[in-house]
Protein backbone atom coordinates (compact mmCIF):
# COMPACT_ATOMS: atom_id res chain seq x y z
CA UNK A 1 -93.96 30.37 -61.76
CA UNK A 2 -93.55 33.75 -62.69
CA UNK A 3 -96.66 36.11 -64.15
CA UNK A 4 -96.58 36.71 -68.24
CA UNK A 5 -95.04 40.39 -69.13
CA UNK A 6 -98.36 42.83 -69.99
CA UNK A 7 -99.87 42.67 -73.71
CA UNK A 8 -99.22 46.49 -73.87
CA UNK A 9 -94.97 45.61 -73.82
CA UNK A 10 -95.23 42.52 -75.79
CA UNK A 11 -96.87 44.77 -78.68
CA UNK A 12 -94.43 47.46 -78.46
CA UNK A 13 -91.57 44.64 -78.83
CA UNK A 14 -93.21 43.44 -82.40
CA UNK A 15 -93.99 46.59 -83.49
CA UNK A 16 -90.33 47.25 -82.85
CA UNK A 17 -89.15 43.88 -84.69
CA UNK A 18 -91.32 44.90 -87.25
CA UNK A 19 -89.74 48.54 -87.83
CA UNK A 20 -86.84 46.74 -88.76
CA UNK A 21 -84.68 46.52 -85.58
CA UNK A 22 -83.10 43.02 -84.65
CA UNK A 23 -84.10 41.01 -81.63
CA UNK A 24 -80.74 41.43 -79.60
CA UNK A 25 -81.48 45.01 -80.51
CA UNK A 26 -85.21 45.09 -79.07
CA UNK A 27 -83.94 42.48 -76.17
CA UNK A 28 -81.56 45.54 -75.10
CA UNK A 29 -84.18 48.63 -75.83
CA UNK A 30 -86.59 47.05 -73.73
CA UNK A 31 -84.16 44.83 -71.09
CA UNK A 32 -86.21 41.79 -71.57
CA UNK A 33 -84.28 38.67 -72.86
CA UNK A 34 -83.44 37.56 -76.66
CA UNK A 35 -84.91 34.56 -75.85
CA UNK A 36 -88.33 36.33 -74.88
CA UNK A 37 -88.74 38.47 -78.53
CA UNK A 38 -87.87 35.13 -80.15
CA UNK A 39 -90.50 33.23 -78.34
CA UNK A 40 -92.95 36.16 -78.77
CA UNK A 41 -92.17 36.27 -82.50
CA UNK A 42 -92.73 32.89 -83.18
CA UNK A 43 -96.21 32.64 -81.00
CA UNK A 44 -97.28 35.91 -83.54
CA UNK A 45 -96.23 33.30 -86.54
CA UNK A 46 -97.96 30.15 -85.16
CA UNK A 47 -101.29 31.75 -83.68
CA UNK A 48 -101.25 35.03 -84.92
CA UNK A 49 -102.10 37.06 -81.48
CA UNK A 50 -99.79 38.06 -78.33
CA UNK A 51 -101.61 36.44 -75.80
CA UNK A 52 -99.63 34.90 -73.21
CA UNK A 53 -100.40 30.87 -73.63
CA UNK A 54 -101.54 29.22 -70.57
CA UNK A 55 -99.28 28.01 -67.49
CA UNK A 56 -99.03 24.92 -65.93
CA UNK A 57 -100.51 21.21 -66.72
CA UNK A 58 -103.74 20.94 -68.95
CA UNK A 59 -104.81 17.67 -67.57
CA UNK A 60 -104.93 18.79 -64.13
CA UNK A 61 -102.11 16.69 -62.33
CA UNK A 62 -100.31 13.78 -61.98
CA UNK A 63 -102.31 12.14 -59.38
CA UNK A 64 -106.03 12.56 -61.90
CA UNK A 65 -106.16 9.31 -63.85
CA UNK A 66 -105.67 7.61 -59.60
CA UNK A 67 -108.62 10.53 -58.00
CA UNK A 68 -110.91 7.66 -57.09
CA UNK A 69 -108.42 4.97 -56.10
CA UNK A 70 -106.63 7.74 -53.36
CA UNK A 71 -110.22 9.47 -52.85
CA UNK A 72 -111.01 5.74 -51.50
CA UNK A 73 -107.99 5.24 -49.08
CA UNK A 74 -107.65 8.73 -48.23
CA UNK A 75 -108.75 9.13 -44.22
CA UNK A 76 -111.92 11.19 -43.91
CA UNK A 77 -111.79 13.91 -40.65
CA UNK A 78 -113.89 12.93 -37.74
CA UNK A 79 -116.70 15.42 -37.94
């Protein structure tokens, strides 16, 4: 999974939509994707900051709700 671009670009991007410019337009100026300054302009609308949301799963994997069960079958190492 690849790392989230720095806070520093994604502000210059908005601040660039906002001046008026288009998103292909900023997409280009800054050689990220289209699909990137639409994402990042829609995360402004719906929480009202930049910050990269996290990555990965919330809950912690697939294999939580059956810890115990495999914790309990699961050789231990000789010690």
């Amino acid at each position: 999974m690849g790392k989230p671009l720095p806070l520093e670009l994604r502000q210059r991007v908005v601040a660039y939509v906002d001046e008026g410019h288009g998103h292909r337009e900023a997409a280009r100026h800054f050689r990220v994707s289209p699909r990137f300054v639409n994402n990042l302009i829609n995360l402004r609308r719906q929480t009202g900051s930049l910050e990269a949301r996290r990555q990965g799963h919330v809950g912690g994997g697939k294999l939580e709700p059956h810890a115990e069960f495999v914790r309990l079958r699961w050789p231990r190492p000789a010690n």
